[in-house]
Protein backbone atom coordinates (compact mmCIF):
# COMPACT_ATOMS: atom_id res chain seq x y z
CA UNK A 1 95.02 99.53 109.96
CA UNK A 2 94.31 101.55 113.90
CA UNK A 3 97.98 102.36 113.57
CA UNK A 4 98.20 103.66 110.28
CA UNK A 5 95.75 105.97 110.96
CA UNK A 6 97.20 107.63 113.80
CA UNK A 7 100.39 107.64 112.09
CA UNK A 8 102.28 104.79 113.59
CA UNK A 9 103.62 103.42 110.11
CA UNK A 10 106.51 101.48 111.60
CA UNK A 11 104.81 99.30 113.90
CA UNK A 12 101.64 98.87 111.45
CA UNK A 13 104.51 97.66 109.09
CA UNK A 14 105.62 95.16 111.30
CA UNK A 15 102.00 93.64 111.64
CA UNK A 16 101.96 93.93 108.13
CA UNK A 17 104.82 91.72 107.77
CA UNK A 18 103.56 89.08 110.63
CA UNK A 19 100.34 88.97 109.08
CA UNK A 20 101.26 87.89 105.97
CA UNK A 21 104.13 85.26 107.37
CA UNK A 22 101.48 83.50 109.39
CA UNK A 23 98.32 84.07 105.95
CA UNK A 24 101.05 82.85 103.91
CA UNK A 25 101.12 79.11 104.28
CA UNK A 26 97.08 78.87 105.20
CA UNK A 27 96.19 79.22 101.35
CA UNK A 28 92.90 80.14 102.80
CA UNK A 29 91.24 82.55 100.49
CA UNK A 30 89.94 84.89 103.14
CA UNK A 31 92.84 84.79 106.11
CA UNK A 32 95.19 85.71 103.02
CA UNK A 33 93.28 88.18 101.11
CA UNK A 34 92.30 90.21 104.78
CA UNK A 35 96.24 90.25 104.85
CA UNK A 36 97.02 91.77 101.87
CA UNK A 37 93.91 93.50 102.10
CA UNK A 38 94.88 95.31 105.22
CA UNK A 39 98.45 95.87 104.05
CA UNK A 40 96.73 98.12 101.18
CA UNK A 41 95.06 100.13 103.29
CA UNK A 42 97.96 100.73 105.50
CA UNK A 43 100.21 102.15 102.09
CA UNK A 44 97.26 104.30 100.69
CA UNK A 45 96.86 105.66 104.20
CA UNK A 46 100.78 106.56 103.94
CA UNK A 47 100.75 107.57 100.45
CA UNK A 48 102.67 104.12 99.79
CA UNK A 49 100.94 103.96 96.09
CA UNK A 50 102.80 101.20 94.37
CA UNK A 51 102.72 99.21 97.63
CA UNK A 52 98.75 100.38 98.18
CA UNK A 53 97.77 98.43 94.81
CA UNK A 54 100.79 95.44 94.53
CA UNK A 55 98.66 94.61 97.91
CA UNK A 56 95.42 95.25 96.51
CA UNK A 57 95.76 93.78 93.36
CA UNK A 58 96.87 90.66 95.28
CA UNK A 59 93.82 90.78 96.98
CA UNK A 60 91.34 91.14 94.62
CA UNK A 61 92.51 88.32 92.91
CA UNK A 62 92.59 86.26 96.20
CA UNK A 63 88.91 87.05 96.68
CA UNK A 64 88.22 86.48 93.41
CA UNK A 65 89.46 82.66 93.22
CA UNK A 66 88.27 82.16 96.71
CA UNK A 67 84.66 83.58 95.73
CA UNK A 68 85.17 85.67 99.19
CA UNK A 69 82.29 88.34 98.25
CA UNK A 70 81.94 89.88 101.32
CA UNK A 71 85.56 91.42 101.16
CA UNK A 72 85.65 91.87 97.08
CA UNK A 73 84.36 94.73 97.25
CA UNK A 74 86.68 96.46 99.45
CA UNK A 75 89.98 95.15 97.86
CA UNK A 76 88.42 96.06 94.70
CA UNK A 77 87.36 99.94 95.82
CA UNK A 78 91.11 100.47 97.53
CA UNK A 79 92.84 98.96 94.49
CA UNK A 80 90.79 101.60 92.45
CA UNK A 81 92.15 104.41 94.69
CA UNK A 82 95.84 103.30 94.17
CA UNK A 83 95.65 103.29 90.59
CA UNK A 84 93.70 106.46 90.45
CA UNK A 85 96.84 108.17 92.22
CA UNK A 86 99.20 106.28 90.08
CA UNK A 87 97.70 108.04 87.44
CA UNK A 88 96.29 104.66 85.46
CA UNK A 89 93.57 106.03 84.50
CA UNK A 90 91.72 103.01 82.17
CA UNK A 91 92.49 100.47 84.82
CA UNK A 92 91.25 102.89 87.66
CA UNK A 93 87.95 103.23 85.83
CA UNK A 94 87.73 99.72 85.43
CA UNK A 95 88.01 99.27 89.33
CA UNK A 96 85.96 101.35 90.30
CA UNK A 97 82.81 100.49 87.80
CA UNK A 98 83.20 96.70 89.68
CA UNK A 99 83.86 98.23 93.15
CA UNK A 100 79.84 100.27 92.60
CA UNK A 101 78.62 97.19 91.01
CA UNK A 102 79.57 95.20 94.04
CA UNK A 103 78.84 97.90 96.59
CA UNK A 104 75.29 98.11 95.01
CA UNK A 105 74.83 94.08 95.65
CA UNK A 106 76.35 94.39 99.41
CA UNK A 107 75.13 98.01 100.73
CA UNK A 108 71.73 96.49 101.88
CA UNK A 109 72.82 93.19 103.61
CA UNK A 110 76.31 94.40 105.48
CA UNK A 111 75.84 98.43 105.32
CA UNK A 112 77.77 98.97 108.41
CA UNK A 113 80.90 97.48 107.56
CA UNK A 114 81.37 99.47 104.29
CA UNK A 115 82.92 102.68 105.34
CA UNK A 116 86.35 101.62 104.11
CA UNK A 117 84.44 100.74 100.40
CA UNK A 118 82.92 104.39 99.71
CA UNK A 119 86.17 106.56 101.16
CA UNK A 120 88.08 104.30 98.61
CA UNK A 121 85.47 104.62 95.88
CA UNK A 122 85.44 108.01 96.59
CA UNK A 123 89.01 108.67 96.44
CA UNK A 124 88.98 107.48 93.07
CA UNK A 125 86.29 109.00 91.68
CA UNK A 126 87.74 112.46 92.42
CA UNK A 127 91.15 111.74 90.95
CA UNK A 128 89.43 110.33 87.44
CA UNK A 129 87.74 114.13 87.75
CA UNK A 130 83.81 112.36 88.76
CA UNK A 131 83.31 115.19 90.98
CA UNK A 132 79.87 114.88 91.26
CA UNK A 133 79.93 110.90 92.06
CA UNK A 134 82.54 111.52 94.52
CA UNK A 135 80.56 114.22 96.21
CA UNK A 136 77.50 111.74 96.37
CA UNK A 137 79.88 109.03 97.87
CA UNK A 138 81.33 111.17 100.69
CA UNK A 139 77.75 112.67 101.47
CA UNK A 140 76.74 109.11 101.66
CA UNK A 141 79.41 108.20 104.52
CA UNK A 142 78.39 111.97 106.49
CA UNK A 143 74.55 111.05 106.51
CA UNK A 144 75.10 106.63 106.96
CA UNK A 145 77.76 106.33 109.03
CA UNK A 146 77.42 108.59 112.00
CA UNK A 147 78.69 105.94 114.74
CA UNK A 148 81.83 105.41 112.95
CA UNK A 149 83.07 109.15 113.00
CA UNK A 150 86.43 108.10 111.74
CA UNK A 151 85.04 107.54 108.53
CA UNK A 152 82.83 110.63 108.68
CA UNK A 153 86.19 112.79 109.47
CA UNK A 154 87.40 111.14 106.34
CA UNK A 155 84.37 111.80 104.13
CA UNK A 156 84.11 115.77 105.61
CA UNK A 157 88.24 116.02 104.12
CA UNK A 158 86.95 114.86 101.08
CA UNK A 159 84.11 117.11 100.73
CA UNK A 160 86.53 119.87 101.45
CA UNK A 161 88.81 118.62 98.34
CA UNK A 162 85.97 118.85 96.34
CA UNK A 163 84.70 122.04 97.33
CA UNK A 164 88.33 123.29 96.73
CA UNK A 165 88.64 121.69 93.36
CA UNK A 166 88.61 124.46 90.65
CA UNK A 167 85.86 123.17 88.70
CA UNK A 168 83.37 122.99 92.30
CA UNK A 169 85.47 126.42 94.12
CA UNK A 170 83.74 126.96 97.32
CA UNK A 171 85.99 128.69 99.54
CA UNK A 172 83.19 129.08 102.66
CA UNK A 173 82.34 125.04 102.14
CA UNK A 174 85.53 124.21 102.09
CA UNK A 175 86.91 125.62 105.08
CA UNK A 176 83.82 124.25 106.60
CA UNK A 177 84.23 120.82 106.33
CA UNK A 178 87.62 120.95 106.52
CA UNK A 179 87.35 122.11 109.81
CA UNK A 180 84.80 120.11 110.71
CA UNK A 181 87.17 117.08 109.65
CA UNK A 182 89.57 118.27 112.09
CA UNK A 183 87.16 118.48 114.85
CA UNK A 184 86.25 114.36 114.27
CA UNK A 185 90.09 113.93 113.78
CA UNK A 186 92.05 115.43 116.15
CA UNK A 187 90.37 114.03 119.50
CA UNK A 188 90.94 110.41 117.51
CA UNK A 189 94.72 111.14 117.39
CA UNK A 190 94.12 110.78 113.32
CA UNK A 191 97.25 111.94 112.40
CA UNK A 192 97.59 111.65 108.93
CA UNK A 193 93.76 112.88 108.74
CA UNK A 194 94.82 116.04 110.52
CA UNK A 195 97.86 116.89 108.63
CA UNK A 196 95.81 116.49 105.10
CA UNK A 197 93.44 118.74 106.60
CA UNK A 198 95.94 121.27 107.22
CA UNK A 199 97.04 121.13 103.88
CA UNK A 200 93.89 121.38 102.74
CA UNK A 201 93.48 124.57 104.66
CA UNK A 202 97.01 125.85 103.47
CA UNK A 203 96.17 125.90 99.96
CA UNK A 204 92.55 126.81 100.10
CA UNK A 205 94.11 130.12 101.93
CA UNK A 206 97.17 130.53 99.70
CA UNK A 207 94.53 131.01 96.73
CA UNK A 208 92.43 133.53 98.78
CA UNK A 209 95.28 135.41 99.60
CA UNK A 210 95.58 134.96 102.94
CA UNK A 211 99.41 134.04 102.74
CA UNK A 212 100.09 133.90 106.49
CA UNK A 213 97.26 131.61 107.52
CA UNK A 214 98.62 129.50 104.52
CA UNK A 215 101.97 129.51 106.12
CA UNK A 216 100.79 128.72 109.07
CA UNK A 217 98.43 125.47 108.14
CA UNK A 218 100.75 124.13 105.48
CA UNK A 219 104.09 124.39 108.19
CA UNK A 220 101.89 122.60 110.15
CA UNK A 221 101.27 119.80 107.48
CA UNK A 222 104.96 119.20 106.30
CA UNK A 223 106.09 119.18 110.00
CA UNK A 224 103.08 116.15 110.82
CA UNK A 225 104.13 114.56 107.19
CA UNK A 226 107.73 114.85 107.95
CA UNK A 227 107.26 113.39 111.54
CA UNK A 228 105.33 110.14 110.20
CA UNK A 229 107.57 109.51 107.28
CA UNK A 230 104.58 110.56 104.68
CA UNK A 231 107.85 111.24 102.20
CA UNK A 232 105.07 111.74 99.01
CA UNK A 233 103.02 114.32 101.01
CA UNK A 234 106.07 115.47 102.62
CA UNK A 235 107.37 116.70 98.99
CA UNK A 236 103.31 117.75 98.01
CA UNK A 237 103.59 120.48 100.57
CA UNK A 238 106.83 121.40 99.92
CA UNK A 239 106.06 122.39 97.00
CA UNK A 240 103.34 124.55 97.48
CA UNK A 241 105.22 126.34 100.42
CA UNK A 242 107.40 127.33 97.52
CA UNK A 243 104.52 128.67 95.86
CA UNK A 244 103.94 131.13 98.86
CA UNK A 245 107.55 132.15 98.64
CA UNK A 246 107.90 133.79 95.21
């Protein structure tokens, strides 16, 4: 999970791999659903999205017939995310309803170790178009989880998605916690974080009209994307340097 978030994909792949060689033949509920578990995060981090929930799925229903509730709630908040992007919409809802539900029963006995549960949860909620609820989720990470900035640099992207989402347009906010994202990220060697924030920046400023800082940030992006092997977000910001060209 440390290397896909810098942007090491190959070598978090081959953990991966080893992980779940050596979970494999334990049939113990939680070595086996951590594996997959981790695996997930690793794909959604990559924009991997049929990997992200295979893994996820997998790992839900690990927990499940292990009773491991201190990780359901996590596999159950990433698998959300992955079927969110998929576009699967009942079965994201469905996910993510559970993934609150549990997060409501864990948030006051193991609140520090559920970062990776509201970024998911939040990820979700703004791809079903629950703008609102994913705005309260990322505002939760900014205010909760201030020693874990990595999470916090995640949540600020987020806000700046939202705040750049037609229905919520707020150019200043936007920029702002994009920015601010980018502060948190880019001393972390965050990568991937970095390179959506540029894109984040590329088409906030392509629809303000400021075509060559758009240029600029979304170059920036496909040249990160292309570097890490992102090949989804690689062809997402493609596309919208196209849009800058006609």
């Amino acid at each position: 999970m440390n290397l896909a978030e810098i942007g090491r994909f190959v070598e978090a792949a081959e953990y991966e791999a080893e992980a779940l060689r050596l979970a494999e033949p334990t049939h113990h509920a939680f070595t086996l659903g951590l594996a997959h578990m981790s695996g997930a995060v690793l794909y959604l981090v990559k924009g991997d999205w049929e990997k992200a929930r295979f893994l996820s799925e997998r790992a839900s229903a690990i927990m499940r017939a292990g009773n491991v509730v201190v990780l359901l709630s996590r596999a159950v908040a990433l698998s959300a995310w992955a079927l969110a992007q998929l576009g699967e919409a009942s079965e994201a809802l469905n996910r993510l309803g559970e993934g609150k539900h549990l997060l409501e029963r864990q948030v006051a006995r193991i609140p520090g170790l559920l970062g990776r549960v509201y970024q998911a949860l939040a990820h979700a909620s703004l791809l079903l178009g629950q703008l609102d609820e994913a705005r309260s989720l990322g505002n939760r990470v900014v205010e909760s989880f201030a020693a874990q900035p990595g999470f916090v640099a995640h949540a600020l992207h987020l806000l700046g998605n939202i705040a750049s989402h037609p229905d919520r347009f707020d150019a200043e906010g936007a920029e702002g916690n994009y920015r601010k994202a980018l502060a948190l990220a880019e001393p972390r060697g965050m990568r991937p974080l970095v390179a959506h924030c540029h894109l984040g920046l590329g088409k906030l400023y392509q629809r303000t009209g400021k075509r060559e800082q758009a240029q600029e940030h979304l170059t920036t992006a496909t040249t990160m994307y292309r570097e890490m092997g992102m090949t989804y977000w690689v062809e997402k910001t493609e596309a919208e340097m196209k849009k800058i060209a006609r």
